[in-house]
Protein backbone atom coordinates (compact mmCIF):
# COMPACT_ATOMS: atom_id res chain seq x y z
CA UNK A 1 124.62 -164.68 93.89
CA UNK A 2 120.65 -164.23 93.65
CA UNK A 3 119.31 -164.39 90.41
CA UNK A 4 115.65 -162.87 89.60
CA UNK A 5 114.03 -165.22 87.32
CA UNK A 6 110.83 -162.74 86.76
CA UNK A 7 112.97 -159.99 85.61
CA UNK A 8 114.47 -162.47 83.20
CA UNK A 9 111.45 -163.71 81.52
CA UNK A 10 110.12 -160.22 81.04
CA UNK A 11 113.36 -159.61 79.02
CA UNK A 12 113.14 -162.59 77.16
CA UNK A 13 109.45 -161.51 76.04
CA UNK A 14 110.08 -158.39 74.66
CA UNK A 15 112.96 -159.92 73.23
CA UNK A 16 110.65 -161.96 71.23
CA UNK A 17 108.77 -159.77 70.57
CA UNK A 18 110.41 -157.27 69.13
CA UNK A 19 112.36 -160.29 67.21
CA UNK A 20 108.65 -161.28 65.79
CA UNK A 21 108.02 -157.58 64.53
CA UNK A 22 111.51 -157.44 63.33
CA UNK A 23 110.91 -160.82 61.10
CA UNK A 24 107.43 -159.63 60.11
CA UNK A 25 108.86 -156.06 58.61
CA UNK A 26 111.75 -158.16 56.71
CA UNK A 27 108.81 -159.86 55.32
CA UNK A 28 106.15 -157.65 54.33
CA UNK A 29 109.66 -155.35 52.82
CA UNK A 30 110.44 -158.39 50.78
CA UNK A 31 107.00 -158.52 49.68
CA UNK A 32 106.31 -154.94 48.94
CA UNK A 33 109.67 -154.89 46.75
CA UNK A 34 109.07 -158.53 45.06
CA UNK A 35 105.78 -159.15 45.48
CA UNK A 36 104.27 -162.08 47.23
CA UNK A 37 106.24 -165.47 46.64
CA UNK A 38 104.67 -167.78 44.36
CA UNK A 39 104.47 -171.87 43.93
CA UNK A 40 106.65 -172.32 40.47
CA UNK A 41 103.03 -174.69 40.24
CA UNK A 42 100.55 -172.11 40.60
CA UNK A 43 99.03 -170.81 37.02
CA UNK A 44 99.70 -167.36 36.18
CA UNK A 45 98.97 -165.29 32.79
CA UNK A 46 101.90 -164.81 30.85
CA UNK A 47 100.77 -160.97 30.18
CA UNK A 48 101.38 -160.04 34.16
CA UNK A 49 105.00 -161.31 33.82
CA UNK A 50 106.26 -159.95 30.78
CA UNK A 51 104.94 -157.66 27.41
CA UNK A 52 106.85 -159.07 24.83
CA UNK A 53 104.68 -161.67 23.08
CA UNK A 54 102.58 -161.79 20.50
CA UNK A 55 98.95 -163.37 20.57
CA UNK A 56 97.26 -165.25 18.19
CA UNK A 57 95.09 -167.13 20.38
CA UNK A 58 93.70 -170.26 17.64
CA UNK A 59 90.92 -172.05 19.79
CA UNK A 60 89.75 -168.57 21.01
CA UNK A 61 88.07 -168.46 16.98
CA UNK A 62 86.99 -170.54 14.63
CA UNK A 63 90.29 -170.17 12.84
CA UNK A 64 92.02 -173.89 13.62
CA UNK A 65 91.81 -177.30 12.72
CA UNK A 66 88.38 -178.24 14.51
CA UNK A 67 86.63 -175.29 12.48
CA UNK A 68 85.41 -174.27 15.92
CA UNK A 69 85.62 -171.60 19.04
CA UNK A 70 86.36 -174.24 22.32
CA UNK A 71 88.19 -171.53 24.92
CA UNK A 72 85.27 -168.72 26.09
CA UNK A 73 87.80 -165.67 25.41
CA UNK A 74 91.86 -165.98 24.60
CA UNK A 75 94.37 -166.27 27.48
CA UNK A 76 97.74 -167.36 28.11
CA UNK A 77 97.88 -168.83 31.28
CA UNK A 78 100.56 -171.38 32.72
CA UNK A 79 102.33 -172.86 35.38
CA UNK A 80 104.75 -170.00 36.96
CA UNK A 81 108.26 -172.05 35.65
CA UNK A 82 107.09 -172.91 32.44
CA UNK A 83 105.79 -168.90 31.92
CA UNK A 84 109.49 -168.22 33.37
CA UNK A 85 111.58 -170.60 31.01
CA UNK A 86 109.22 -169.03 27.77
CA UNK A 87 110.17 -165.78 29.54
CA UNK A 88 113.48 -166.26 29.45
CA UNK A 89 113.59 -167.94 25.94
CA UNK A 90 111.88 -164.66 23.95
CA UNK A 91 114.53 -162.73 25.86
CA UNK A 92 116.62 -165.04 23.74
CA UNK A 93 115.00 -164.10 20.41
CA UNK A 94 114.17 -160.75 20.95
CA UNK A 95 118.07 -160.22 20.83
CA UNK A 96 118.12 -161.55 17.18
CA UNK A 97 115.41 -159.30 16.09
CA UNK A 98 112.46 -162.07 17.17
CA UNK A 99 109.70 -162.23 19.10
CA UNK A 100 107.47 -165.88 20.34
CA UNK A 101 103.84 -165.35 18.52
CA UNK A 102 101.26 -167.76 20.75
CA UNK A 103 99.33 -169.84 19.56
CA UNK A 104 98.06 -171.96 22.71
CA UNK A 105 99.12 -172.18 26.38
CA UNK A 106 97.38 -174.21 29.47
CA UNK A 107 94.29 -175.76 27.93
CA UNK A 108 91.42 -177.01 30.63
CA UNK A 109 90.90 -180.43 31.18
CA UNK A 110 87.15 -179.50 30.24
CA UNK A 111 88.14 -177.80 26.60
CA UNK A 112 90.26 -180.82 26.31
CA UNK A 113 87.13 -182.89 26.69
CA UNK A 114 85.76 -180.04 24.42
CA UNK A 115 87.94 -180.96 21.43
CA UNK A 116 87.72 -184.65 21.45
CA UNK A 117 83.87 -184.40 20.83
CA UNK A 118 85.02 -182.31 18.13
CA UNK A 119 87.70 -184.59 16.67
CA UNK A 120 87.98 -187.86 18.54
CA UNK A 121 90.75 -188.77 16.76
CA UNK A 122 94.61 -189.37 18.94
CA UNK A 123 96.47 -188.59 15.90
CA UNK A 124 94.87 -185.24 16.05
CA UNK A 125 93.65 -184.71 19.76
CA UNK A 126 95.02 -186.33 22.88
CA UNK A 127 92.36 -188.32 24.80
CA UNK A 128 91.19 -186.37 27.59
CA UNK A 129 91.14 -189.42 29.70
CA UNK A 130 94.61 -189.46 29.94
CA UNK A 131 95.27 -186.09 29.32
CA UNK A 132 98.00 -183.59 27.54
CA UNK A 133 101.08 -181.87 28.76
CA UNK A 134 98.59 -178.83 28.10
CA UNK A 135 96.40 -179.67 30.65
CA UNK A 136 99.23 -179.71 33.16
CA UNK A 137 100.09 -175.96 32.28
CA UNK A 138 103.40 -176.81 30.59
CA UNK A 139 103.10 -176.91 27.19
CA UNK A 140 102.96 -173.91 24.68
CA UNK A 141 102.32 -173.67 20.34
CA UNK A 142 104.16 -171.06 19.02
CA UNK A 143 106.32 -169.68 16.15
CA UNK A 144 108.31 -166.76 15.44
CA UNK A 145 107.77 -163.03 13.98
CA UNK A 146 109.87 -160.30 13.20
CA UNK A 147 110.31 -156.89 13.99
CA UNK A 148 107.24 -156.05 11.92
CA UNK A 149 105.43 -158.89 13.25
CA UNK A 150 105.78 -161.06 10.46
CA UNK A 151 105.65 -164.82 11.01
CA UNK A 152 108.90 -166.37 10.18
CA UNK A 153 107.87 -169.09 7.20
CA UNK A 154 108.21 -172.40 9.08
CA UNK A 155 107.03 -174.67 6.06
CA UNK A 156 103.33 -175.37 7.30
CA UNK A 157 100.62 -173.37 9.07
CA UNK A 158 100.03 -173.84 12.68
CA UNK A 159 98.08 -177.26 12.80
CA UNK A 160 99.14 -179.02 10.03
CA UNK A 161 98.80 -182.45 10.30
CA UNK A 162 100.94 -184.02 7.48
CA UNK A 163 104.71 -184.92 7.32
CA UNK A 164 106.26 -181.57 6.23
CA UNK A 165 104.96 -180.35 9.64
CA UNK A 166 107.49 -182.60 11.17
CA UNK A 167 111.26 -181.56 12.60
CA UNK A 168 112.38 -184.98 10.60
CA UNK A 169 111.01 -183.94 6.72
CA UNK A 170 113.98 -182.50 5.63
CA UNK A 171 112.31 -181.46 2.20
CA UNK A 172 111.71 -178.03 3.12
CA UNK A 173 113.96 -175.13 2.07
CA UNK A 174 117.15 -174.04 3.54
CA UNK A 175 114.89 -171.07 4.85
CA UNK A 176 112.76 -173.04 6.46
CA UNK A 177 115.22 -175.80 8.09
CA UNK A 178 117.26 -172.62 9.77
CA UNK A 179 113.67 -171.03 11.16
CA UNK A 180 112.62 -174.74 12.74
CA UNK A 181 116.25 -175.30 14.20
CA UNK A 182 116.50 -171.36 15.42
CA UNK A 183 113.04 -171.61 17.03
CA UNK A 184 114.02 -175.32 18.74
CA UNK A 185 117.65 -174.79 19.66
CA UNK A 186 116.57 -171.47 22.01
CA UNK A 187 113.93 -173.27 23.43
CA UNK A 188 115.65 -176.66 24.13
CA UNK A 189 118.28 -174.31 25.95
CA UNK A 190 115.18 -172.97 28.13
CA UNK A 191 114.50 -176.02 29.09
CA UNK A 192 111.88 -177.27 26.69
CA UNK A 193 111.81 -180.92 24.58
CA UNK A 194 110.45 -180.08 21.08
CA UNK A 195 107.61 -182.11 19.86
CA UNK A 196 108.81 -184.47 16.59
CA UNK A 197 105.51 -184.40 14.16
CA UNK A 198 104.45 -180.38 15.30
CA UNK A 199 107.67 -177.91 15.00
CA UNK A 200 105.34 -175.36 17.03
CA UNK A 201 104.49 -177.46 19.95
CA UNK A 202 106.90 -177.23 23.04
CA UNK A 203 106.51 -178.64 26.12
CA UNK A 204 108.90 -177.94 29.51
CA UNK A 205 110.96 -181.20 30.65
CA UNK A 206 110.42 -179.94 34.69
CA UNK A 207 106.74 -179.84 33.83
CA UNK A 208 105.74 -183.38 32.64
CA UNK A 209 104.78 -184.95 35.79
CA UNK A 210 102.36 -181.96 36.86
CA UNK A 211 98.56 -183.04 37.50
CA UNK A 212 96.13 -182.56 34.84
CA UNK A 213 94.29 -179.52 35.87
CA UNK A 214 90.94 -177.88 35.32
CA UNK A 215 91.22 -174.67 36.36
CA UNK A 216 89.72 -171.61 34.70
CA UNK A 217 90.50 -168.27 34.17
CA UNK A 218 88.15 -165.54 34.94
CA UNK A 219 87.32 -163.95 31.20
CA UNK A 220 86.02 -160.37 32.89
């Protein structure tokens, strides 16, 4: 039998080829229906994946504990998982008639360095040299409002610094206790570890090791 190699490797071309083409379309469909694919790592703003949050944005104003504006305009940027587990967690609380008010997101290594010229103080600001869960895009400050976008009473104001701001005082009114515990059981469930002293700071267990980061958001 004679066997015609050229003929052969002209079918196997086009066979690639087309194969190539074939794989490319699955792709760009994929795309055009999903979008591209993201890193879970990459930082994203919270407002492009979902419309159900409310801002209060502290450090973009002078309303907060350092008496001073340290972010150039308000943002709520993160790493993609930790802006899918808060995602996922409102979805949570929106079912029992609540919605996650913000407070503060990913914080720049740079504002970071901001706030402890403002307040060099650990018990108050973590040291920029080692750096937060904040600056790794995985922490979030937050509390809860209702349908008419009324803030839940939690005991404190954002930023407190005393005892009753802790999940341990338990001298705080039955009101209060169920708020904290509603507000930390949904979010431990979404995969977040609750901070003891701050009942509004939350920080994602999957995003503790991430690198301190300095990247900035564009504010036009």
């Amino acid at each position: 039998m004679t066997f015609s190699f050229k003929p052969f490797v002209l079918l196997c071309s086009l066979f690639w080829i087309v194969s190539c083409k074939s794989q490319t379309a699955i792709i760009s469909a994929a795309e055009e229906k999903n979008g591209p694919i993201i890193n879970d790592t990459t930082f994203v703003n919270l407002k492009d994946y979902s419309q159900d949050f409310v801002y209060d944005m502290k450090y973009a104003t002078t309303d907060n504990f350092l008496k001073a504006k340290v972010y150039d305009c308000e943002a709520c940027f993160l790493r993609l998982k930790t802006v899918n587990a808060l995602v996922e967690a409102n979805k949570k609380f929106i079912t029992k008639g609540f919605k996650i008010k913000i407070f503060d997101c990913y914080r720049p290594l740079d504002i970071q360095k901001k706030m402890w010229e403002i307040v060099p103080n650990p018990e108050y600001v973590a040291n920029p040299a080692k750096g937060s869960i904040h600056n790794r895009g995985g922490a979030v400050d937050i509390t809860l409002v209702d349908t008419n976008g009324k803030e839940l009473d939690m005991g404190t104001s954002f930023d407190y610094f005393g005892i009753e701001a802790s999940h341990n005082y338990l001298n705080v009114s039955e009101e209060v206790r169920a708020n904290r515990e509603l507000l930390k059981k949904i979010m431990n469930k979404n995969g977040f570890n609750s901070f003891d002293s701050e009942w509004w700071h939350y920080n994602l267990r999957s995003a503790l090791k991430e690198k301190v980061s300095n990247f900035k958001w564009d504010c036009n």
